[in-house]
C-alpha atoms as a PDB file:
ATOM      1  CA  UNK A   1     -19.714  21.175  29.751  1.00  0.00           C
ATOM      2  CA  UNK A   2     -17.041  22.757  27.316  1.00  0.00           C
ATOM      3  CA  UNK A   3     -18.948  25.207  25.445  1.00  0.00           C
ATOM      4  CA  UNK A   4     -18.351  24.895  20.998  1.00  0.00           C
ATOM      5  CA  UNK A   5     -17.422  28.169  19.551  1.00  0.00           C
ATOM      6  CA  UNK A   6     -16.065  27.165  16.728  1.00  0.00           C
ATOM      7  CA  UNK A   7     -18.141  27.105  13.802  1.00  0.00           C
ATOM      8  CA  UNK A   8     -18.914  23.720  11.555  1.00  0.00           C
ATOM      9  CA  UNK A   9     -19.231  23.411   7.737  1.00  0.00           C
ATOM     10  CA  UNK A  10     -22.828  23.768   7.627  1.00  0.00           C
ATOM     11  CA  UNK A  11     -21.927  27.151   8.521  1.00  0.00           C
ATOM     12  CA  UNK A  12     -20.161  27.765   5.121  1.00  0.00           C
ATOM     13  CA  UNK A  13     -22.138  29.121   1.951  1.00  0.00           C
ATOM     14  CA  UNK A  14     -23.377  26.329   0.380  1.00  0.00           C
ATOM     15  CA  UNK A  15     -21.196  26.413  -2.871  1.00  0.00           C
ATOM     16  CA  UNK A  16     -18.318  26.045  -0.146  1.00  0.00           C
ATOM     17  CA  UNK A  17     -19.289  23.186   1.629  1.00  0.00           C
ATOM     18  CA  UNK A  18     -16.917  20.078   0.089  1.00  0.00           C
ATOM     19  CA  UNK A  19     -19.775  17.588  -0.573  1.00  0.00           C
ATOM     20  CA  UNK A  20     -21.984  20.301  -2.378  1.00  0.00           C
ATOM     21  CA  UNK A  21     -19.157  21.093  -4.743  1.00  0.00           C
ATOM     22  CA  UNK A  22     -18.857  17.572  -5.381  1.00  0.00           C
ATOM     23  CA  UNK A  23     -22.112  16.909  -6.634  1.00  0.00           C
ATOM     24  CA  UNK A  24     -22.859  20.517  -8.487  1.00  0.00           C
ATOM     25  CA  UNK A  25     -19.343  20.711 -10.270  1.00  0.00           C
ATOM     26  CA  UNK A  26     -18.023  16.898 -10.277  1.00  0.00           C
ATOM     27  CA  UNK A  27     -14.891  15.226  -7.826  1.00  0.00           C
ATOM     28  CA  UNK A  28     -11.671  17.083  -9.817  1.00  0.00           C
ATOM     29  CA  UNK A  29     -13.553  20.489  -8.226  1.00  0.00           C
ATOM     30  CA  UNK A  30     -12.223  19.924  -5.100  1.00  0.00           C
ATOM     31  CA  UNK A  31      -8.905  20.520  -3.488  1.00  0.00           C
ATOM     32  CA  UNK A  32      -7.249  17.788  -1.804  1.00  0.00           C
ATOM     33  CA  UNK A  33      -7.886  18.695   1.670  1.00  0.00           C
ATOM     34  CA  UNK A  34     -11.859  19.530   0.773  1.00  0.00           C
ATOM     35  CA  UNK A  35     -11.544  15.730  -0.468  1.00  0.00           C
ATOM     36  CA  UNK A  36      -9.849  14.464   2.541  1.00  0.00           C
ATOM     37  CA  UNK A  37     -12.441  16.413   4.832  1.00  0.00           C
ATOM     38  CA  UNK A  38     -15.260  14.423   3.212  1.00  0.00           C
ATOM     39  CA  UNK A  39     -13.403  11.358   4.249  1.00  0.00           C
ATOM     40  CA  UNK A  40     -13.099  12.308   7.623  1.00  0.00           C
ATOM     41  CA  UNK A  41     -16.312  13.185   7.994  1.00  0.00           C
ATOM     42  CA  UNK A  42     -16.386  15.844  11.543  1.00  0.00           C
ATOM     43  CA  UNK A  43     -14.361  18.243  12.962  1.00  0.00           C
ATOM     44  CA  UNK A  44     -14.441  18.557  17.017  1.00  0.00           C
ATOM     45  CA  UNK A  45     -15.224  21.105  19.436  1.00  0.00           C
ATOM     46  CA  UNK A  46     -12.264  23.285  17.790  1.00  0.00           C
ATOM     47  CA  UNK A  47     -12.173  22.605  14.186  1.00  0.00           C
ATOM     48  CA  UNK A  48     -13.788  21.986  11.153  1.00  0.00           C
ATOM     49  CA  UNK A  49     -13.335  18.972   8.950  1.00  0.00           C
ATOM     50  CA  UNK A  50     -11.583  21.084   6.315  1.00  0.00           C
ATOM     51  CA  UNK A  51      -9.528  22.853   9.018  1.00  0.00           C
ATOM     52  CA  UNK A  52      -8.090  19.799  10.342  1.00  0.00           C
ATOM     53  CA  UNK A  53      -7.348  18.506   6.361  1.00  0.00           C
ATOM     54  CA  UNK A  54      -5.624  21.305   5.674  1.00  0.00           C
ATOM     55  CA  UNK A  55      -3.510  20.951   8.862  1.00  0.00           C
ATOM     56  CA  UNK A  56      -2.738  17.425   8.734  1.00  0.00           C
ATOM     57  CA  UNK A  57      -1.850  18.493   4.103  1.00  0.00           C
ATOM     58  CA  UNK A  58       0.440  21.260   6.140  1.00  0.00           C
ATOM     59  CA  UNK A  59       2.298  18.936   8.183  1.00  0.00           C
ATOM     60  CA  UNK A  60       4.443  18.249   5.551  1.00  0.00           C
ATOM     61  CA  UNK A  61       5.829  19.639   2.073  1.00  0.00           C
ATOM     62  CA  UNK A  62       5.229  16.583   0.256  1.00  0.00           C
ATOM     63  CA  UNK A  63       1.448  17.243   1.213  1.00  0.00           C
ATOM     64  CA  UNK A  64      -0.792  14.077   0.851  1.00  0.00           C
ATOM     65  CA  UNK A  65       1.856  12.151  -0.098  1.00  0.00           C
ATOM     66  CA  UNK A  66       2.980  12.817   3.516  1.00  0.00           C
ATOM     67  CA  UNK A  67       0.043  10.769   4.924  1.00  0.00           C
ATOM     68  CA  UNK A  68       1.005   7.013   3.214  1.00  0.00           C
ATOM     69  CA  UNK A  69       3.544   7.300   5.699  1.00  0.00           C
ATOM     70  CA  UNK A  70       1.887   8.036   9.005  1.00  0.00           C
ATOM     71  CA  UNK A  71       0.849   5.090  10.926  1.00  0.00           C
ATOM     72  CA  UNK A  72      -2.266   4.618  13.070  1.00  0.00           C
ATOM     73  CA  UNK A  73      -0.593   5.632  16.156  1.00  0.00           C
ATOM     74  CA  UNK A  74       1.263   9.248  14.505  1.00  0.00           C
ATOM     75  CA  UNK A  75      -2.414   9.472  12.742  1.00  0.00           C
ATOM     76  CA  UNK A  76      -3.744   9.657  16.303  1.00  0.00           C
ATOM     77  CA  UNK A  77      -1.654  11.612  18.140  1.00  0.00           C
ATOM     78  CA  UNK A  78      -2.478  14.517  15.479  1.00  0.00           C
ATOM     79  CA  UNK A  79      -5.018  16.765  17.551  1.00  0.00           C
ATOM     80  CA  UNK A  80      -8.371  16.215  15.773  1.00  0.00           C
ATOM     81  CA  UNK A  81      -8.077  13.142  14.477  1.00  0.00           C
ATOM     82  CA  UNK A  82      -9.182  10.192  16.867  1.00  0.00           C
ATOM     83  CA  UNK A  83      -9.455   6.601  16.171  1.00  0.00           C
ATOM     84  CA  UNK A  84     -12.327   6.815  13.808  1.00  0.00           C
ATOM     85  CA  UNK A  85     -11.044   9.454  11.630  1.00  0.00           C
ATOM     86  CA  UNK A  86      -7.363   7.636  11.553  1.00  0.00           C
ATOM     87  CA  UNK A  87      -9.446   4.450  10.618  1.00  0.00           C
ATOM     88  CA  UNK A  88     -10.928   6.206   7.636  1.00  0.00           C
ATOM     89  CA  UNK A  89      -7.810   7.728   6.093  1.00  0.00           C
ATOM     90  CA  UNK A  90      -5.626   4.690   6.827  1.00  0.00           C
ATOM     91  CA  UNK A  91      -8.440   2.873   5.023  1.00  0.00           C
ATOM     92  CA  UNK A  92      -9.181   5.047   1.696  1.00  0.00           C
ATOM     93  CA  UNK A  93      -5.119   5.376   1.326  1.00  0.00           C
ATOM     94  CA  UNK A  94      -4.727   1.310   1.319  1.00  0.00           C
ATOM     95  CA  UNK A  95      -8.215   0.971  -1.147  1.00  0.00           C
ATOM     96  CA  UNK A  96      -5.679   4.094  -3.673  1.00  0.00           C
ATOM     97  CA  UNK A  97      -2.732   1.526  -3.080  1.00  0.00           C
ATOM     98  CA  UNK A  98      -4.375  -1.359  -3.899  1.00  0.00           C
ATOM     99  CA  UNK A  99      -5.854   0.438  -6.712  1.00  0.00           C
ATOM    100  CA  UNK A 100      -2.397   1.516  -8.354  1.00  0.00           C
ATOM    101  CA  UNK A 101      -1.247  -2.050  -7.899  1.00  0.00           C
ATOM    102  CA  UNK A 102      -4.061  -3.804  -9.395  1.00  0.00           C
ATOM    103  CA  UNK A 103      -3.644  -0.985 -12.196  1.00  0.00           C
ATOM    104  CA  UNK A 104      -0.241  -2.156 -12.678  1.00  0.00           C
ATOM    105  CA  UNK A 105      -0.222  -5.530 -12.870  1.00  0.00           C
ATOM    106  CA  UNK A 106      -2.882  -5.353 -15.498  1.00  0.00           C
ATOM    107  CA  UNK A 107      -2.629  -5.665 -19.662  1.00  0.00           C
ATOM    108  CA  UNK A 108      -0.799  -2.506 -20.131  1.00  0.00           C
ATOM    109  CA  UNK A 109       1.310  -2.283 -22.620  1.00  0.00           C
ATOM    110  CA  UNK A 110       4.799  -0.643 -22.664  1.00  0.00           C
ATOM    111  CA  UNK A 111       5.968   1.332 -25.670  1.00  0.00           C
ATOM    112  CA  UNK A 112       8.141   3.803 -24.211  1.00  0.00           C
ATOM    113  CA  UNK A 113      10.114   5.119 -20.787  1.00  0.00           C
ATOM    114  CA  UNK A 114       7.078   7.408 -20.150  1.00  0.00           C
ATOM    115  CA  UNK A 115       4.439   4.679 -20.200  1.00  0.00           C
ATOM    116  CA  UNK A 116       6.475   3.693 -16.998  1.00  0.00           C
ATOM    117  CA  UNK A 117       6.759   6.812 -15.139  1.00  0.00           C
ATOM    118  CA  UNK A 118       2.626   7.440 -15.506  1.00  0.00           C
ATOM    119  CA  UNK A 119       2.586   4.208 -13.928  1.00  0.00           C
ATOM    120  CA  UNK A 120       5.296   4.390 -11.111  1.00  0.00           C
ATOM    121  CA  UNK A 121       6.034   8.220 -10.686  1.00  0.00           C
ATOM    122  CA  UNK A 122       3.703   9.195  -8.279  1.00  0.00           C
ATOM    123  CA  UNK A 123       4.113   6.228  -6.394  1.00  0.00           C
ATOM    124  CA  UNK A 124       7.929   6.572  -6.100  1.00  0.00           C
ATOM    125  CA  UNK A 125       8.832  10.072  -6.258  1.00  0.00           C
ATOM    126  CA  UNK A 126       8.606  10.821  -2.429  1.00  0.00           C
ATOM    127  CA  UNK A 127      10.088   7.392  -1.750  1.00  0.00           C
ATOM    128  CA  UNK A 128      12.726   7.811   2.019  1.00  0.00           C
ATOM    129  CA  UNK A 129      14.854   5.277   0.509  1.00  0.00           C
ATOM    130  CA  UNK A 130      15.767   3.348  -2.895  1.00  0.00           C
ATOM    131  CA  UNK A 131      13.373   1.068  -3.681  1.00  0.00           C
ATOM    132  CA  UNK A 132      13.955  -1.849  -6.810  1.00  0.00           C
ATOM    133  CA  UNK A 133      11.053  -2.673  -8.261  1.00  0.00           C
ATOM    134  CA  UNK A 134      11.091  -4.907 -12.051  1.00  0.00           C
ATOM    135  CA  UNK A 135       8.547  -4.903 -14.623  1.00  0.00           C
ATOM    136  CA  UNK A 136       8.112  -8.260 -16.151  1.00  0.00           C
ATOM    137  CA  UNK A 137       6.488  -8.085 -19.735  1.00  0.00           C
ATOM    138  CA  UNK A 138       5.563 -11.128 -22.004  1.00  0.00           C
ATOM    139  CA  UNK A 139       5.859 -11.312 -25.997  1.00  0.00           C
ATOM    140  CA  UNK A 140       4.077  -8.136 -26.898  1.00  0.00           C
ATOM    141  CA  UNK A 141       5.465  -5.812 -24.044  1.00  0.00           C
ATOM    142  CA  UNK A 142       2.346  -6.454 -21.782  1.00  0.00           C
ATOM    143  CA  UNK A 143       2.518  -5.984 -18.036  1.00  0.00           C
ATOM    144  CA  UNK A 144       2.253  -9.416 -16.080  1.00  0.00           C
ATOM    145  CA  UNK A 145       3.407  -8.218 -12.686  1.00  0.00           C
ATOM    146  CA  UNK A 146       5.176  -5.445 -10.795  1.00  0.00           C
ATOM    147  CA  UNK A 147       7.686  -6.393  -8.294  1.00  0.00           C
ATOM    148  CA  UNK A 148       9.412  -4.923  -5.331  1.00  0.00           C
ATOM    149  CA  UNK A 149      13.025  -6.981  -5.292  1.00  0.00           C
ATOM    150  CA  UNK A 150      14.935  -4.847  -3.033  1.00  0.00           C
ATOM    151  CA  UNK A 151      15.043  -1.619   0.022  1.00  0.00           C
ATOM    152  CA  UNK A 152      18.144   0.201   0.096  1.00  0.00           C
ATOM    153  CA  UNK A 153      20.676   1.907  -1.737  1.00  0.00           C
ATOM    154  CA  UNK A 154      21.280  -0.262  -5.267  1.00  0.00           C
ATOM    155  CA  UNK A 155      24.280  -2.172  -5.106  1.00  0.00           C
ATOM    156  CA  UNK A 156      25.265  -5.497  -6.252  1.00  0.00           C
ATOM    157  CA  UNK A 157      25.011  -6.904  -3.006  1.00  0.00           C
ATOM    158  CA  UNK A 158      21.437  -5.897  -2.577  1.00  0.00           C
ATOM    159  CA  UNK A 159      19.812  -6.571  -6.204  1.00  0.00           C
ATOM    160  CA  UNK A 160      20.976 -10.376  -6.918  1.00  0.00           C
ATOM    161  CA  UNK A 161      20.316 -11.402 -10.473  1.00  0.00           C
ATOM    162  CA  UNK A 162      18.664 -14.577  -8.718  1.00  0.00           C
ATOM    163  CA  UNK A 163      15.962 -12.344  -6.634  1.00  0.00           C
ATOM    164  CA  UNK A 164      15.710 -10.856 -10.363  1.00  0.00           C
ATOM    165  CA  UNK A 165      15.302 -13.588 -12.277  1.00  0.00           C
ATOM    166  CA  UNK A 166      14.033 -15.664 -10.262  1.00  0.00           C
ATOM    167  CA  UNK A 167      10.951 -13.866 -10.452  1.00  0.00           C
ATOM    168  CA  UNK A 168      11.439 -13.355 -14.156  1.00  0.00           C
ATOM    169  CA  UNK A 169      11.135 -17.140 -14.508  1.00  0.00           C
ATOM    170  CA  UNK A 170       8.358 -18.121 -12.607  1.00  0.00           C
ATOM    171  CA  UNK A 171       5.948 -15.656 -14.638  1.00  0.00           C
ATOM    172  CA  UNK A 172       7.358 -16.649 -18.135  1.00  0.00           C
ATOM    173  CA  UNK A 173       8.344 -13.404 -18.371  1.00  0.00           C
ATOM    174  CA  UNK A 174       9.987 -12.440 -21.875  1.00  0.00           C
ATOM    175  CA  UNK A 175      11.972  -9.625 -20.908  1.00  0.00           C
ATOM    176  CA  UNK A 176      12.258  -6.903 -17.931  1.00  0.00           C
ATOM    177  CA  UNK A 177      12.245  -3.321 -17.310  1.00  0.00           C
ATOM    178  CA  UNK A 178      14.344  -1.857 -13.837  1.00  0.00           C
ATOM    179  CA  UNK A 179      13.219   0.857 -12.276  1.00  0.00           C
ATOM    180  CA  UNK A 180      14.113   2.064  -9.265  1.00  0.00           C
ATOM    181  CA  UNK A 181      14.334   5.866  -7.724  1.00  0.00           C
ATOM    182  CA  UNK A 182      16.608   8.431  -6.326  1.00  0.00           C
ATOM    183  CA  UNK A 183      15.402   9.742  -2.815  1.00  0.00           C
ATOM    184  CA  UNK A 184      17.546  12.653  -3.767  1.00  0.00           C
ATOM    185  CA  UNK A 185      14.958  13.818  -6.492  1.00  0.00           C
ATOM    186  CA  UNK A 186      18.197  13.598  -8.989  1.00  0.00           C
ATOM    187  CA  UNK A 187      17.150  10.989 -11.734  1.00  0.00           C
ATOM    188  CA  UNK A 188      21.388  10.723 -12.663  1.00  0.00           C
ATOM    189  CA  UNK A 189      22.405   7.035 -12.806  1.00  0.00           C
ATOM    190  CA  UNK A 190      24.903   6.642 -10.927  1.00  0.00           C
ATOM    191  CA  UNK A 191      28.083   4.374 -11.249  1.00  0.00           C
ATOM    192  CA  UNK A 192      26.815   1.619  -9.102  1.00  0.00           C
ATOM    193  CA  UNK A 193      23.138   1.961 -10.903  1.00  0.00           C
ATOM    194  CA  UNK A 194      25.014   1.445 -14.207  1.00  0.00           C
ATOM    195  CA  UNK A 195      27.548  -1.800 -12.891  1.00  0.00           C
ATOM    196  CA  UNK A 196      24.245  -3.290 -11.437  1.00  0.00           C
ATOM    197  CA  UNK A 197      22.739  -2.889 -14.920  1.00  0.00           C
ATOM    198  CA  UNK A 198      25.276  -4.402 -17.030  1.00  0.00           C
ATOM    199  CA  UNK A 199      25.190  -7.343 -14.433  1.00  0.00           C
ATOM    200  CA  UNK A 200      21.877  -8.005 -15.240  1.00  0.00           C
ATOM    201  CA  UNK A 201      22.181  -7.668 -18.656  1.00  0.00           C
ATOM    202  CA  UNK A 202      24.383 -10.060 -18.869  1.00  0.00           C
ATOM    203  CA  UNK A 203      22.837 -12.359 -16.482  1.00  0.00           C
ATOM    204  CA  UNK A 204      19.622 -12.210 -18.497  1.00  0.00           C
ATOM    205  CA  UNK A 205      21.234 -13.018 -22.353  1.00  0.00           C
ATOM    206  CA  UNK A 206      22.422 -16.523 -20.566  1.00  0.00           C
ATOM    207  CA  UNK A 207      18.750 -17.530 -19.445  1.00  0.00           C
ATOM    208  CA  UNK A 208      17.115 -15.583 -22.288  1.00  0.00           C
ATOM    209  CA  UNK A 209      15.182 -13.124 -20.408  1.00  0.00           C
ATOM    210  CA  UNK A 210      16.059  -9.403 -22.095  1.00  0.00           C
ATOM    211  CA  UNK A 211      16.389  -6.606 -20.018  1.00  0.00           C
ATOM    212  CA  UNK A 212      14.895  -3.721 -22.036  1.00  0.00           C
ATOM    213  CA  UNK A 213      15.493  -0.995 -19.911  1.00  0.00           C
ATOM    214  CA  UNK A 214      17.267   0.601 -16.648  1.00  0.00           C
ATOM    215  CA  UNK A 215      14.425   3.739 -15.054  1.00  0.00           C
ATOM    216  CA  UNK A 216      15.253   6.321 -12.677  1.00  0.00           C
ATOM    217  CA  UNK A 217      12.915   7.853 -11.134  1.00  0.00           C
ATOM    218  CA  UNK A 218      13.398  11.614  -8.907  1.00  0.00           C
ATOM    219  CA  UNK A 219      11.315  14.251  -7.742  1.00  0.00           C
ATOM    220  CA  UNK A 220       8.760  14.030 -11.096  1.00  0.00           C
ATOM    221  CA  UNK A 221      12.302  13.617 -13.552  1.00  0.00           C
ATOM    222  CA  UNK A 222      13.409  10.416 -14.685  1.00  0.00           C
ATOM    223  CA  UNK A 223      16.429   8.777 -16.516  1.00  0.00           C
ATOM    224  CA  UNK A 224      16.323   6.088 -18.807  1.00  0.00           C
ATOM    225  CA  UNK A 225      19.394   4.222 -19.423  1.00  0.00           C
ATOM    226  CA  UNK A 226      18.368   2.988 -23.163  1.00  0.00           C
ATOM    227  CA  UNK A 227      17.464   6.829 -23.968  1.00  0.00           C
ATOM    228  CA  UNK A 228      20.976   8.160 -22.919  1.00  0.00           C
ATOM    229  CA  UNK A 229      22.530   4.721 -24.867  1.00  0.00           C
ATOM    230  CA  UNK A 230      24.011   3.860 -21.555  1.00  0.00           C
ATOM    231  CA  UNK A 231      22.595   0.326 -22.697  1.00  0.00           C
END
């Protein structure tokens, strides 16, 4: 029998111990891997819970951001983390999706550029590749829907004004708001970003559908194309 010389969280003071903090001093006491080592519950023969949270936080820069990205099978060839404990973090990070998306597509309304980014920001910023997303909005600049159109860097050939308004039309939406981001973390619009705009301006003053604004999203910057009177 392999003999356990490691030590286990009980073994911490009790102030230390993730799901004490949690219920003397509230959830927003806790660091992110002393919230993801309640999720996963154990450590093994080696480890502690927290131990193996802050290793699988250290794998990457982009921290728990990182972990969207792993699938079940990179989750489980991590040391410490078996089926069960891939289960449980694959699990809580689709209920935080689902979450934001539900959150989004509710009766939010849009005043400004930054009522966007405290929607999309964190969701995009870390983003591999460009992703095209629109915001459809009815009379009073409400949130029906957000929709992904396109993966890929934004071109013309990629974000078709029929994909856009397609979309548009089918939700009665009154106007839209582009966003996409920059996997570069620079929010710049680019040529391409600007020529795909104008495209769709134009597009949407034939059906009647106004397109309100062109976002950029980076590495927590953003662009917007109405604020620099690019449109």
């Amino acid at each position: 029998m392999i003999k356990n010389t490691g030590y286990t969280i009980k073994d911490l003071p009790e102030d230390e111990r993730p799901r004490e903090k949690l219920y003397k001093y509230g959830v927003k006491a806790l660091s992110n891997s002393e919230l993801l080592a309640i999720i996963i519950r154990t450590g093994n023969r080696e480890k502690t819970a927290i131990e193996i949270s802050q290793e699988l936080l250290a794998l990457d820069k982009r921290g728990i951001a990182y972990l969207t990205e792993l699938s079940f099978e990179e989750l489980t060839s991590i040391n410490g983390i078996g089926k069960c404990k891939a289960s449980q973090i694959i699990s809580t990070l689709e209920l935080v999706k689902r979450i934001s998306a539900a959150t989004g597509e509710s009766k939010i309304k849009i005043t400004s550029p930054k009522d966007v980014i405290n929607i999309l920001m964190e969701e995009m910023r870390y983003l591999k590749k460009e992703f095209f997303k629109i915001i459809l909005l009815d009379t009073k600049n409400q949130i029906i829907v957000i929709k992904d159109i396109s993966i890929g860097s934004l071109s013309s050939s990629i974000v078709h004004p029929r994909e856009v308004f397609n979309v548009a039309i089918k939700r009665s939406a009154a106007s839209i708001i582009l966003v996409h981001n920059h996997p570069s973390g620079d929010p710049y619009p680019s040529k391409e970003d600007i020529n795909v705009t104008n495209r769709l301006i134009e597009c949407g003053d034939i059906i009647g559908i106004k397109i309100l604004d062109h976002i950029i999203i980076g590495d927590g910057k953003y662009s917007s194309l109405k604020e620099k009177n690019i449109i």
